[in-house]
Every structure is written in structure tokens, then in C-alpha cells.
PDB file of N, CA and C in Angstrom:
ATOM      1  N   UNK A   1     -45.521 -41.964  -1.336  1.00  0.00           N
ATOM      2  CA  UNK A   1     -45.079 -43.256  -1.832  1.00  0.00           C
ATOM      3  C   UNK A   1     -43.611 -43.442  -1.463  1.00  0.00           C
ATOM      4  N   UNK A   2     -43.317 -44.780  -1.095  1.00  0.00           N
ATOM      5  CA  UNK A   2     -41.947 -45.117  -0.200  1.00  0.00           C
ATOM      6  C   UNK A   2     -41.018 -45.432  -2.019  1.00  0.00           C
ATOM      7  N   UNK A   3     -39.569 -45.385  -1.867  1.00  0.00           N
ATOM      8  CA  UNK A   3     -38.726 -45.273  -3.401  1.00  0.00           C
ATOM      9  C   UNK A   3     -39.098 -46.421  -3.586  1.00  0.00           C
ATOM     10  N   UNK A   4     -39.052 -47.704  -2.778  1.00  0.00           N
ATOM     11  CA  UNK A   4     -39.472 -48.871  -3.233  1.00  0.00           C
ATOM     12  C   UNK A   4     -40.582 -48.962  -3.468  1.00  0.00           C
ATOM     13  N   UNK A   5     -41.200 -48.493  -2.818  1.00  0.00           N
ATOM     14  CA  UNK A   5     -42.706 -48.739  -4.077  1.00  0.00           C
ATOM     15  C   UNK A   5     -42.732 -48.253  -5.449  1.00  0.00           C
ATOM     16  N   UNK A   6     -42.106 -47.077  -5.728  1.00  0.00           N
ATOM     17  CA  UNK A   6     -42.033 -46.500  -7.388  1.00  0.00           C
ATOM     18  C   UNK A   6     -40.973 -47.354  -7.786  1.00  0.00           C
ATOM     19  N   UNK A   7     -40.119 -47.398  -7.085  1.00  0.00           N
ATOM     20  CA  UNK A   7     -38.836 -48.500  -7.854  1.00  0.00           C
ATOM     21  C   UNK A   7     -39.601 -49.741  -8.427  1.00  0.00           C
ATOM     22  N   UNK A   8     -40.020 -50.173  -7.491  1.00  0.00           N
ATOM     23  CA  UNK A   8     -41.096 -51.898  -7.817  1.00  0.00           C
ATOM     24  C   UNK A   8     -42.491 -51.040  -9.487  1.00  0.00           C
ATOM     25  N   UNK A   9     -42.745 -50.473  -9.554  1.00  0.00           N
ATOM     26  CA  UNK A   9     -43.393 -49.935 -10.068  1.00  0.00           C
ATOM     27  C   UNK A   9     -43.070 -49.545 -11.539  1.00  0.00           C
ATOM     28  N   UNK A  10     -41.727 -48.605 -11.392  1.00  0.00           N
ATOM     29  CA  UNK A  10     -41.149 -48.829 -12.526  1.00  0.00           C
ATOM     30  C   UNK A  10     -40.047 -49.725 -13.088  1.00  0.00           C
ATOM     31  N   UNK A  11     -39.635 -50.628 -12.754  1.00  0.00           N
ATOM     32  CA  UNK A  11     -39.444 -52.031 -12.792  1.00  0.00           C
ATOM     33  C   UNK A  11     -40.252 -52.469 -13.413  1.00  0.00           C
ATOM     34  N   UNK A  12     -41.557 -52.455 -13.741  1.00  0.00           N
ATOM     35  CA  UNK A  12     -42.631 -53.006 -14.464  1.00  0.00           C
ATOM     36  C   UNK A  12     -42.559 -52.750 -16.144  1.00  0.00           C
ATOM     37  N   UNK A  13     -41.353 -51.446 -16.242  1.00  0.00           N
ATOM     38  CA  UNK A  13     -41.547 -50.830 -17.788  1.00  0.00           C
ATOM     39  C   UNK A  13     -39.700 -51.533 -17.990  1.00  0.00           C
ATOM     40  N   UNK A  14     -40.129 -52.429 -19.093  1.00  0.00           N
ATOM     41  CA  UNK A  14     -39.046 -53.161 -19.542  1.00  0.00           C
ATOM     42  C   UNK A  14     -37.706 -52.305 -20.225  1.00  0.00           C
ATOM     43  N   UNK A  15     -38.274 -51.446 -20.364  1.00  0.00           N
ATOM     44  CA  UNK A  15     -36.809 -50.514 -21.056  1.00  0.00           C
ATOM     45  C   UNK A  15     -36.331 -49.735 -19.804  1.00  0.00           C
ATOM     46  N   UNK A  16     -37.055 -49.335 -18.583  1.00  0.00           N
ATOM     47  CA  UNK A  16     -36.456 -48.917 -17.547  1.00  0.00           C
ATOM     48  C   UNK A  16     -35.639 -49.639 -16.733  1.00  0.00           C
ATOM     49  N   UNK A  17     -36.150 -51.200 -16.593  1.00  0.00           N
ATOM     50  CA  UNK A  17     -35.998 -52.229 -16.006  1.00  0.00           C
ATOM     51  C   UNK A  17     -34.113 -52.234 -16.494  1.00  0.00           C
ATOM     52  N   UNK A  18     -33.935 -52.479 -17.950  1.00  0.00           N
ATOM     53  CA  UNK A  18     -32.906 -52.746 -18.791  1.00  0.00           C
ATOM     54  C   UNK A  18     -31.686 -51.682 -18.388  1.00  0.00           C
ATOM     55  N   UNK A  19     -32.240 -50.431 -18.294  1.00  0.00           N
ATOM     56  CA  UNK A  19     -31.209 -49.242 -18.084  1.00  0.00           C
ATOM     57  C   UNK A  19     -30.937 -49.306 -16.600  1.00  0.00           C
ATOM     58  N   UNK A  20     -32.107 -49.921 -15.758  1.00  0.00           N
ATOM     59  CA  UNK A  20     -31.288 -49.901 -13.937  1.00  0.00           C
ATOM     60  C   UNK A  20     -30.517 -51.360 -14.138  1.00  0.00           C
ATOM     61  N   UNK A  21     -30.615 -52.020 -14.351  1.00  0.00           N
ATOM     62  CA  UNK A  21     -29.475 -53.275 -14.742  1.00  0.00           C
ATOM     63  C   UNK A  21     -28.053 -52.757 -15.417  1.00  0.00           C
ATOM     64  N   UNK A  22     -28.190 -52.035 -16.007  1.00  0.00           N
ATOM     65  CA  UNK A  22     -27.460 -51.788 -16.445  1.00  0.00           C
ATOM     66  C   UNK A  22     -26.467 -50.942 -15.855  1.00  0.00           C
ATOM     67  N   UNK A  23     -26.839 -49.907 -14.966  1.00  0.00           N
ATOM     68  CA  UNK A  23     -25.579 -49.259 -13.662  1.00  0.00           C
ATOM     69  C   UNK A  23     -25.753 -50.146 -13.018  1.00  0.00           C
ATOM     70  N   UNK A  24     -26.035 -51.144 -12.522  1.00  0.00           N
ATOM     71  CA  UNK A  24     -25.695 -51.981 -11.504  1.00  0.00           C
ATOM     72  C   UNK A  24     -24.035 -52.093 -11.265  1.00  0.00           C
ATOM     73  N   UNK A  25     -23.098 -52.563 -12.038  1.00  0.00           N
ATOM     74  CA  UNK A  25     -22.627 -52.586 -11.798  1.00  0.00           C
ATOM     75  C   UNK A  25     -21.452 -51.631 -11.791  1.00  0.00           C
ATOM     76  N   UNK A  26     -21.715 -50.329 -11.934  1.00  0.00           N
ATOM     77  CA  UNK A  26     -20.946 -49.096 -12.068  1.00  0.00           C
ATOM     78  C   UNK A  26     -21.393 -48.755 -10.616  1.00  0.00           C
ATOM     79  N   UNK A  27     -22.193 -48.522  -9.957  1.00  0.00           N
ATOM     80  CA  UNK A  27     -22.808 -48.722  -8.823  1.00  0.00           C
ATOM     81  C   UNK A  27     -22.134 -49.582  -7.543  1.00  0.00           C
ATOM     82  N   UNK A  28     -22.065 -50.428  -7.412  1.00  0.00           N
ATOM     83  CA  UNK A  28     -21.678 -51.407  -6.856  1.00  0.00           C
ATOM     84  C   UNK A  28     -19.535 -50.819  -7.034  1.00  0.00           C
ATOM     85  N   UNK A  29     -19.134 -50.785  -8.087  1.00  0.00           N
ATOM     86  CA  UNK A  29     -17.781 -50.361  -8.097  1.00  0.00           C
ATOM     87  C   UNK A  29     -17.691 -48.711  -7.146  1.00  0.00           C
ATOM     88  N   UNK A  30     -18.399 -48.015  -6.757  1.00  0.00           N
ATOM     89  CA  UNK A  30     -18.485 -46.784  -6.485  1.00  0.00           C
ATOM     90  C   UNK A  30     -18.789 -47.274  -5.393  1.00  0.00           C
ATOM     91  N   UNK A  31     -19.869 -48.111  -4.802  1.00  0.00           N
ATOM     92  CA  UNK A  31     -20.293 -48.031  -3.478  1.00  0.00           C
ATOM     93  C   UNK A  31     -18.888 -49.178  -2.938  1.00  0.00           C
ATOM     94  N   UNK A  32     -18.185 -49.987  -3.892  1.00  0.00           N
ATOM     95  CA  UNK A  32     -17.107 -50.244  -2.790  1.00  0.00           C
ATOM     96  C   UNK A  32     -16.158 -50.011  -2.687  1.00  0.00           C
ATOM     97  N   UNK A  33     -15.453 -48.371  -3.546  1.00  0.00           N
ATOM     98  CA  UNK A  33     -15.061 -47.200  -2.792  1.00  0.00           C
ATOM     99  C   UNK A  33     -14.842 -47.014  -2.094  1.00  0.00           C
ATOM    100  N   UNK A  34     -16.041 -46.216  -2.018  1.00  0.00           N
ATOM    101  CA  UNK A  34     -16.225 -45.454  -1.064  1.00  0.00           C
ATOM    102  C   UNK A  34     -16.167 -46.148   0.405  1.00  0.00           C
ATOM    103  N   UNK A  35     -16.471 -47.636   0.565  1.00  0.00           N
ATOM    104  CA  UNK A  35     -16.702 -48.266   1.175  1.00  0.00           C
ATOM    105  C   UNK A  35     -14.675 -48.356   2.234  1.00  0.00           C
ATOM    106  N   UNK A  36     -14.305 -49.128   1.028  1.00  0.00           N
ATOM    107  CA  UNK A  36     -12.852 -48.993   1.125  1.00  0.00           C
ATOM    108  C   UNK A  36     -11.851 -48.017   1.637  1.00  0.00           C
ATOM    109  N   UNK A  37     -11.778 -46.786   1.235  1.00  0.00           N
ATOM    110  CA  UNK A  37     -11.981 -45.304   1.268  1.00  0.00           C
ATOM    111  C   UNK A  37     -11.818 -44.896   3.039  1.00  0.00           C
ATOM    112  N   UNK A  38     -13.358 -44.874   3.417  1.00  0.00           N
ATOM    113  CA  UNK A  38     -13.858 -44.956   4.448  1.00  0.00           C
ATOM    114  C   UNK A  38     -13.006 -45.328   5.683  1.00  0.00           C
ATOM    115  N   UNK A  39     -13.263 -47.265   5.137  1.00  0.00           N
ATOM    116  CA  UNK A  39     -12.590 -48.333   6.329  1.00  0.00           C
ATOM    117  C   UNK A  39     -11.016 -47.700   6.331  1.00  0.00           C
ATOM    118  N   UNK A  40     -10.210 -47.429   5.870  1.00  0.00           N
ATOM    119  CA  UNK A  40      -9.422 -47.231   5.847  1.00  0.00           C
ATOM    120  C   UNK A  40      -8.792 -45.961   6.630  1.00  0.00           C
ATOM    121  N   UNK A  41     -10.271 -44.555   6.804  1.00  0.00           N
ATOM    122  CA  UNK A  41      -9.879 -43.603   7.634  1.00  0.00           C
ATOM    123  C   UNK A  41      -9.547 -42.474   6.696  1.00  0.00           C
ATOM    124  N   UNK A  42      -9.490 -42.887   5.305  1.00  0.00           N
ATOM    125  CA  UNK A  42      -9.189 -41.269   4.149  1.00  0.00           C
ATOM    126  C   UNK A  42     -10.206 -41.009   3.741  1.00  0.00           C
ATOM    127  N   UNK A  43     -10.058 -39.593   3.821  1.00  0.00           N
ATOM    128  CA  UNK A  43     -10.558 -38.149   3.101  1.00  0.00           C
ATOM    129  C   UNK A  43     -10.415 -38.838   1.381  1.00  0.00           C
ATOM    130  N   UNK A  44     -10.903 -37.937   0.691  1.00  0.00           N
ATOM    131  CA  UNK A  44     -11.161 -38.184  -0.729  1.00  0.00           C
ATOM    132  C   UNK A  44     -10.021 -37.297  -1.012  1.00  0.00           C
ATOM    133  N   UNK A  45      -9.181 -36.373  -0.147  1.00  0.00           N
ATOM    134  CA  UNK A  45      -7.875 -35.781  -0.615  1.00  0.00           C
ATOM    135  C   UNK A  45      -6.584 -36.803  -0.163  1.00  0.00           C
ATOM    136  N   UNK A  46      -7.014 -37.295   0.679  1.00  0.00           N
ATOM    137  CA  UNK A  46      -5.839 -38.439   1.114  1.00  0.00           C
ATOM    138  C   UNK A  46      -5.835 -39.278   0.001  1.00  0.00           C
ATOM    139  N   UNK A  47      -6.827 -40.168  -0.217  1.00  0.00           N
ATOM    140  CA  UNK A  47      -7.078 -41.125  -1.398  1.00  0.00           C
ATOM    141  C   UNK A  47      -5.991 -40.357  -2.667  1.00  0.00           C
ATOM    142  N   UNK A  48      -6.887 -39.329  -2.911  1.00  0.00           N
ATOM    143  CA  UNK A  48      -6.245 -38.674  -4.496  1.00  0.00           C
ATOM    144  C   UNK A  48      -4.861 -38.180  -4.443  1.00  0.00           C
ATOM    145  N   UNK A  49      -4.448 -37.933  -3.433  1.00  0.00           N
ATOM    146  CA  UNK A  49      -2.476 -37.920  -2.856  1.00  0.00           C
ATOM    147  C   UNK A  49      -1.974 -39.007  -2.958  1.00  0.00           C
ATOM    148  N   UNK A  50      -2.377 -40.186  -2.212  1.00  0.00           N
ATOM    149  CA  UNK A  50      -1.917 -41.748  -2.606  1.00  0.00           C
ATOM    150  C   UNK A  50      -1.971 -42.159  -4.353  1.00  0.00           C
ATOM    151  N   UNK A  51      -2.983 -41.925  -5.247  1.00  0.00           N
ATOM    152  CA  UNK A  51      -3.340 -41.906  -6.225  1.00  0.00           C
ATOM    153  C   UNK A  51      -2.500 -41.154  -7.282  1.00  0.00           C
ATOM    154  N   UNK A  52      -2.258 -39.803  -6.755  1.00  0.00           N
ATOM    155  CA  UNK A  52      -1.383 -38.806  -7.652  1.00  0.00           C
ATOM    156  C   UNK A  52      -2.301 -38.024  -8.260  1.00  0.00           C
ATOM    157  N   UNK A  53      -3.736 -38.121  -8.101  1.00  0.00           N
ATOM    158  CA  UNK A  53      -4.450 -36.873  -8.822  1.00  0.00           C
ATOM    159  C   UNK A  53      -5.091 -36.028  -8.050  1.00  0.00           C
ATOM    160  N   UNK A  54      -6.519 -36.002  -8.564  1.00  0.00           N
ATOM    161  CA  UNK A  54      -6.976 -34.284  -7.778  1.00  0.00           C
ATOM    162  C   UNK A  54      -8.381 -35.138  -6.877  1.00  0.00           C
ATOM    163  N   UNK A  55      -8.233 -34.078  -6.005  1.00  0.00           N
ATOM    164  CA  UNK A  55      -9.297 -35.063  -5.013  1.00  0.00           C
ATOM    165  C   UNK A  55     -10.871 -34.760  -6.068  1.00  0.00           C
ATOM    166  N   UNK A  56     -11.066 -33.324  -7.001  1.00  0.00           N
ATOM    167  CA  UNK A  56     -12.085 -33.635  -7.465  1.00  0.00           C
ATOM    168  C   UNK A  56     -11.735 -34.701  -8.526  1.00  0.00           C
ATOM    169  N   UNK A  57     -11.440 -35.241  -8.858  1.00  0.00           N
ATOM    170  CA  UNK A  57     -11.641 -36.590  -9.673  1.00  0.00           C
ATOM    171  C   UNK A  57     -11.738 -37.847  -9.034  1.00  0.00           C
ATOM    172  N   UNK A  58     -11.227 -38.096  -7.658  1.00  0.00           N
ATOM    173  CA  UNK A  58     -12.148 -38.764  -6.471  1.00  0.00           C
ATOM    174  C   UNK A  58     -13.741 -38.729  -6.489  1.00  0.00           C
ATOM    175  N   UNK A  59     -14.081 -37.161  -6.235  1.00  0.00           N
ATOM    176  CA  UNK A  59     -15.480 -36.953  -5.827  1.00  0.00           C
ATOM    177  C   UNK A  59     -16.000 -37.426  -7.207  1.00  0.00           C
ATOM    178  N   UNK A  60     -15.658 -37.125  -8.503  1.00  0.00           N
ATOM    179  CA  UNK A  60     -16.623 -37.630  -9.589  1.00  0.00           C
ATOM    180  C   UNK A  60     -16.821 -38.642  -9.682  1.00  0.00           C
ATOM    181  N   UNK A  61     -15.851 -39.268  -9.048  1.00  0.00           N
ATOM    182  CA  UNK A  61     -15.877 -41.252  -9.470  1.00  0.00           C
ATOM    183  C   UNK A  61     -16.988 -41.586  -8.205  1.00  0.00           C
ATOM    184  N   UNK A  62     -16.347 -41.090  -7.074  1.00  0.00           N
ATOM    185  CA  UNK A  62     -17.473 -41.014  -6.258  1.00  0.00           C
ATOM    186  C   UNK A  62     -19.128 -40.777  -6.589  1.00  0.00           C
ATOM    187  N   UNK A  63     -19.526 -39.462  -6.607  1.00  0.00           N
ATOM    188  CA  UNK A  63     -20.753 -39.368  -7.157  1.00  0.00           C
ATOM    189  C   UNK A  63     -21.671 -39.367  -8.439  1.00  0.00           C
ATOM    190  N   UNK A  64     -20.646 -40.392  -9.457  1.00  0.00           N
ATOM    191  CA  UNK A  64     -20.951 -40.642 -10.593  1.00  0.00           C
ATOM    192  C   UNK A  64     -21.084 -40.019 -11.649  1.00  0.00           C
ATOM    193  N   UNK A  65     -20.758 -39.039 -11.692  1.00  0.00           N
ATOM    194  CA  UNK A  65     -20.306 -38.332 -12.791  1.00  0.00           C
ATOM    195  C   UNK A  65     -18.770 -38.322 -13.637  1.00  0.00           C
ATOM    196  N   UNK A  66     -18.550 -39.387 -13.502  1.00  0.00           N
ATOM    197  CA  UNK A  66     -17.145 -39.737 -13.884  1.00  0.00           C
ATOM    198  C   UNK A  66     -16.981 -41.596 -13.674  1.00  0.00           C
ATOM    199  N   UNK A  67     -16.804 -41.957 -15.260  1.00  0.00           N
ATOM    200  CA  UNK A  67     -16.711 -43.428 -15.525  1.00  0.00           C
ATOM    201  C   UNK A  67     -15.189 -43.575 -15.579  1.00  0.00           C
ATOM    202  N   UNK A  68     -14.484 -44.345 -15.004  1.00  0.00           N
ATOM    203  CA  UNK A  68     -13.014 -44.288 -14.896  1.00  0.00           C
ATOM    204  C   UNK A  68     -12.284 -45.410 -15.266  1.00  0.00           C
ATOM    205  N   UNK A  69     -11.197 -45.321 -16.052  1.00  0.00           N
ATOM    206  CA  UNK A  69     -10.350 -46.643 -16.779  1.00  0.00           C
ATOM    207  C   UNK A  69     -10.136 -47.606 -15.778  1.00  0.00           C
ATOM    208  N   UNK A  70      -9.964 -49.042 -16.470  1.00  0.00           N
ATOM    209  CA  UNK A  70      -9.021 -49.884 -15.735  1.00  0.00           C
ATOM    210  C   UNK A  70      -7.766 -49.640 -14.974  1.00  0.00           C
ATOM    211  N   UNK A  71      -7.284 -48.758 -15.671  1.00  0.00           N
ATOM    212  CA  UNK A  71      -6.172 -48.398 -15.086  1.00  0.00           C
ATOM    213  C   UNK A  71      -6.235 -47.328 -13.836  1.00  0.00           C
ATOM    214  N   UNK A  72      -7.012 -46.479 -13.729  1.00  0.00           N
ATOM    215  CA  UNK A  72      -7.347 -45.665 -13.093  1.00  0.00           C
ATOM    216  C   UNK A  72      -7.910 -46.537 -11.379  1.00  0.00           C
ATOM    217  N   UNK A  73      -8.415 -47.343 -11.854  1.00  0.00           N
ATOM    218  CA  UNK A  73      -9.260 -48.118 -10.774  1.00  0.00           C
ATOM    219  C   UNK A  73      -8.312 -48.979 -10.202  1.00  0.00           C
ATOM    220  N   UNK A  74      -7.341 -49.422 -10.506  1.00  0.00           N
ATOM    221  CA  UNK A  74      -6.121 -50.154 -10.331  1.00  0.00           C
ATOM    222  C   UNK A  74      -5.314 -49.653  -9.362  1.00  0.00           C
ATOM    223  N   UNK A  75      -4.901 -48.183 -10.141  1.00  0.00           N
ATOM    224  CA  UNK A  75      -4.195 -46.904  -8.952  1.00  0.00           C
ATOM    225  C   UNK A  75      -5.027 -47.090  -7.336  1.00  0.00           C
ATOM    226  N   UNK A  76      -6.300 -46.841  -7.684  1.00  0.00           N
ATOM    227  CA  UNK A  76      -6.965 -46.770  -6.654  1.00  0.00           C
ATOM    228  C   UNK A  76      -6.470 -48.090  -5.344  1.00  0.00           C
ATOM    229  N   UNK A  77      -7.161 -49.040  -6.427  1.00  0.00           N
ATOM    230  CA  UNK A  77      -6.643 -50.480  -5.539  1.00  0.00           C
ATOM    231  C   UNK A  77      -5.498 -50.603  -4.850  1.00  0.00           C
ATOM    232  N   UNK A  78      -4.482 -50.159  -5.949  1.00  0.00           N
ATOM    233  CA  UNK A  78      -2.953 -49.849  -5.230  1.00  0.00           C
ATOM    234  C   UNK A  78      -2.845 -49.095  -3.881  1.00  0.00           C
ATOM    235  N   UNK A  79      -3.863 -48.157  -4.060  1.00  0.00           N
ATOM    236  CA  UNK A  79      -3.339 -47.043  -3.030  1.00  0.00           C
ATOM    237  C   UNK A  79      -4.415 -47.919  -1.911  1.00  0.00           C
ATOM    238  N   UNK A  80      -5.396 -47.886  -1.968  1.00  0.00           N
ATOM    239  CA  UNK A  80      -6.198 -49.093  -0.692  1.00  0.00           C
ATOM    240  C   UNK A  80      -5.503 -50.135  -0.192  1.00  0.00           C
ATOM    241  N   UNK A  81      -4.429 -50.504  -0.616  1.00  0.00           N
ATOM    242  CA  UNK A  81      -4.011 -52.209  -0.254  1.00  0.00           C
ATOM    243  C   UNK A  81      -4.538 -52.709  -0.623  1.00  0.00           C
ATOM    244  N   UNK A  82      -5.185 -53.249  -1.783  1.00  0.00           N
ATOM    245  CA  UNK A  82      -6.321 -53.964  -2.485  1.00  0.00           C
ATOM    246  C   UNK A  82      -6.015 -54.281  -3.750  1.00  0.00           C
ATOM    247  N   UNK A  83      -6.528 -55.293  -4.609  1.00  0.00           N
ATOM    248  CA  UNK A  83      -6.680 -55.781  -6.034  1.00  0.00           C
ATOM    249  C   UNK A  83      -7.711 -55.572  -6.433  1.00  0.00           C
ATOM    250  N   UNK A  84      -7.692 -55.184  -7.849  1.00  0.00           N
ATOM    251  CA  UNK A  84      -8.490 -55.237  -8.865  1.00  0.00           C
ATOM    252  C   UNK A  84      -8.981 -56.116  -9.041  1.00  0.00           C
ATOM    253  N   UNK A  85     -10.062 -56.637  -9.666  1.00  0.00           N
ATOM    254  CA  UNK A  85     -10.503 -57.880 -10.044  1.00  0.00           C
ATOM    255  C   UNK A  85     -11.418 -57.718 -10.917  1.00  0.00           C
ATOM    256  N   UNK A  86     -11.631 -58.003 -11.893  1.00  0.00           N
ATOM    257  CA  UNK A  86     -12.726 -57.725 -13.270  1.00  0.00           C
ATOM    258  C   UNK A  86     -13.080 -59.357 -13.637  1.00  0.00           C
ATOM    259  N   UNK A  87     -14.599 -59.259 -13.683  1.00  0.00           N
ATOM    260  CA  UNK A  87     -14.804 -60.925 -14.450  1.00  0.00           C
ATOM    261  C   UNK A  87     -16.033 -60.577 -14.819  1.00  0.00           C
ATOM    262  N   UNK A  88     -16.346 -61.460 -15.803  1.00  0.00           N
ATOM    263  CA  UNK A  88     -17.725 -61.320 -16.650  1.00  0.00           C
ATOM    264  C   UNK A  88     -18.515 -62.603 -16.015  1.00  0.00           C
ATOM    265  N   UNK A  89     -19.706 -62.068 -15.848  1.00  0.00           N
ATOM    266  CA  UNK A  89     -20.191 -63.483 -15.870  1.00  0.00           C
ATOM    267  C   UNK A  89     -21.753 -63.621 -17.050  1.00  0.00           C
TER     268      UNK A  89
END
């Protein structure tokens, strides 16, 4: 079975449905990172030198094991050439 087929599948159970909505957008902040990160040509030790911390606290934010402040995400932006931007909709 292809992930999208079990994904489409369990999608069908409303409390699963609720909890993948719900990293969506922790998800999406990580994949444009890394994304950023990348385009830019840094290592996850370059990043965390620009930043001032440890490159493993890069990799956690990276591979999700680590939910990180406003402020924290800000640094980041700083060090990318980039803004923050937070909005609810």
C-alpha cells in the first residue's frame, strides 16, 4: 500500500484527521527551514554559529523533536536575511 493510500484511509478516523491538522503547521515552519537553510548554502553548524547556539538544537527543530519560541525563530530569521511573520487565520 502507497502512504497515500493509508494517509487517505486514515483521514477517514476523525480524531486522527484532527491531530494531522494539527502539525500542519509546525510542519510547514520546519520544512521552510530547512528550505531557507539550504538556499542559502549552510550546514546546520553554520546556521547555529549565525544563531549563537548548538547546531544540535538546529537538528531538533529540524527533525521535530524540538518546538521552539518566537523568539528563537526570529534569531533564525535574523540569521537567514528573513522576517518572521506569525498570523492566525
Amino acid at each position: 500500500m502507497k502512504f497515500e493510500d493509508a494517509k487517505k484511509i486514515m483521514m477517514e478516523n476523525e480524531e486522527f484527521k484532527n491531530e494531522y491538522e494539527a502539525l500542519g503547521p509546525i510542519y510547514e515552519i520546519k520544512k521552510e527551514l530547512i528550505r531557507l537553510r539550504l538556499e542559502k548554502g549552510l550546514s546546520q553548524k553554520d546556521l547555529a554559529e549565525l544563531v549563537g547556539t548548538k547546531q544540535s538544537a538546529i537538528s531538533r527543530l529540524e527533525n521535530g523533536s524540538y518546538n521552539p519560541s518566537i523568539e528563537f525563530l526570529n534569531k533564525i530569521a535574523t540569521a537567514l536575511d528573513t522576517k518572521l511573520h506569525v498570523t492566525f487565520h
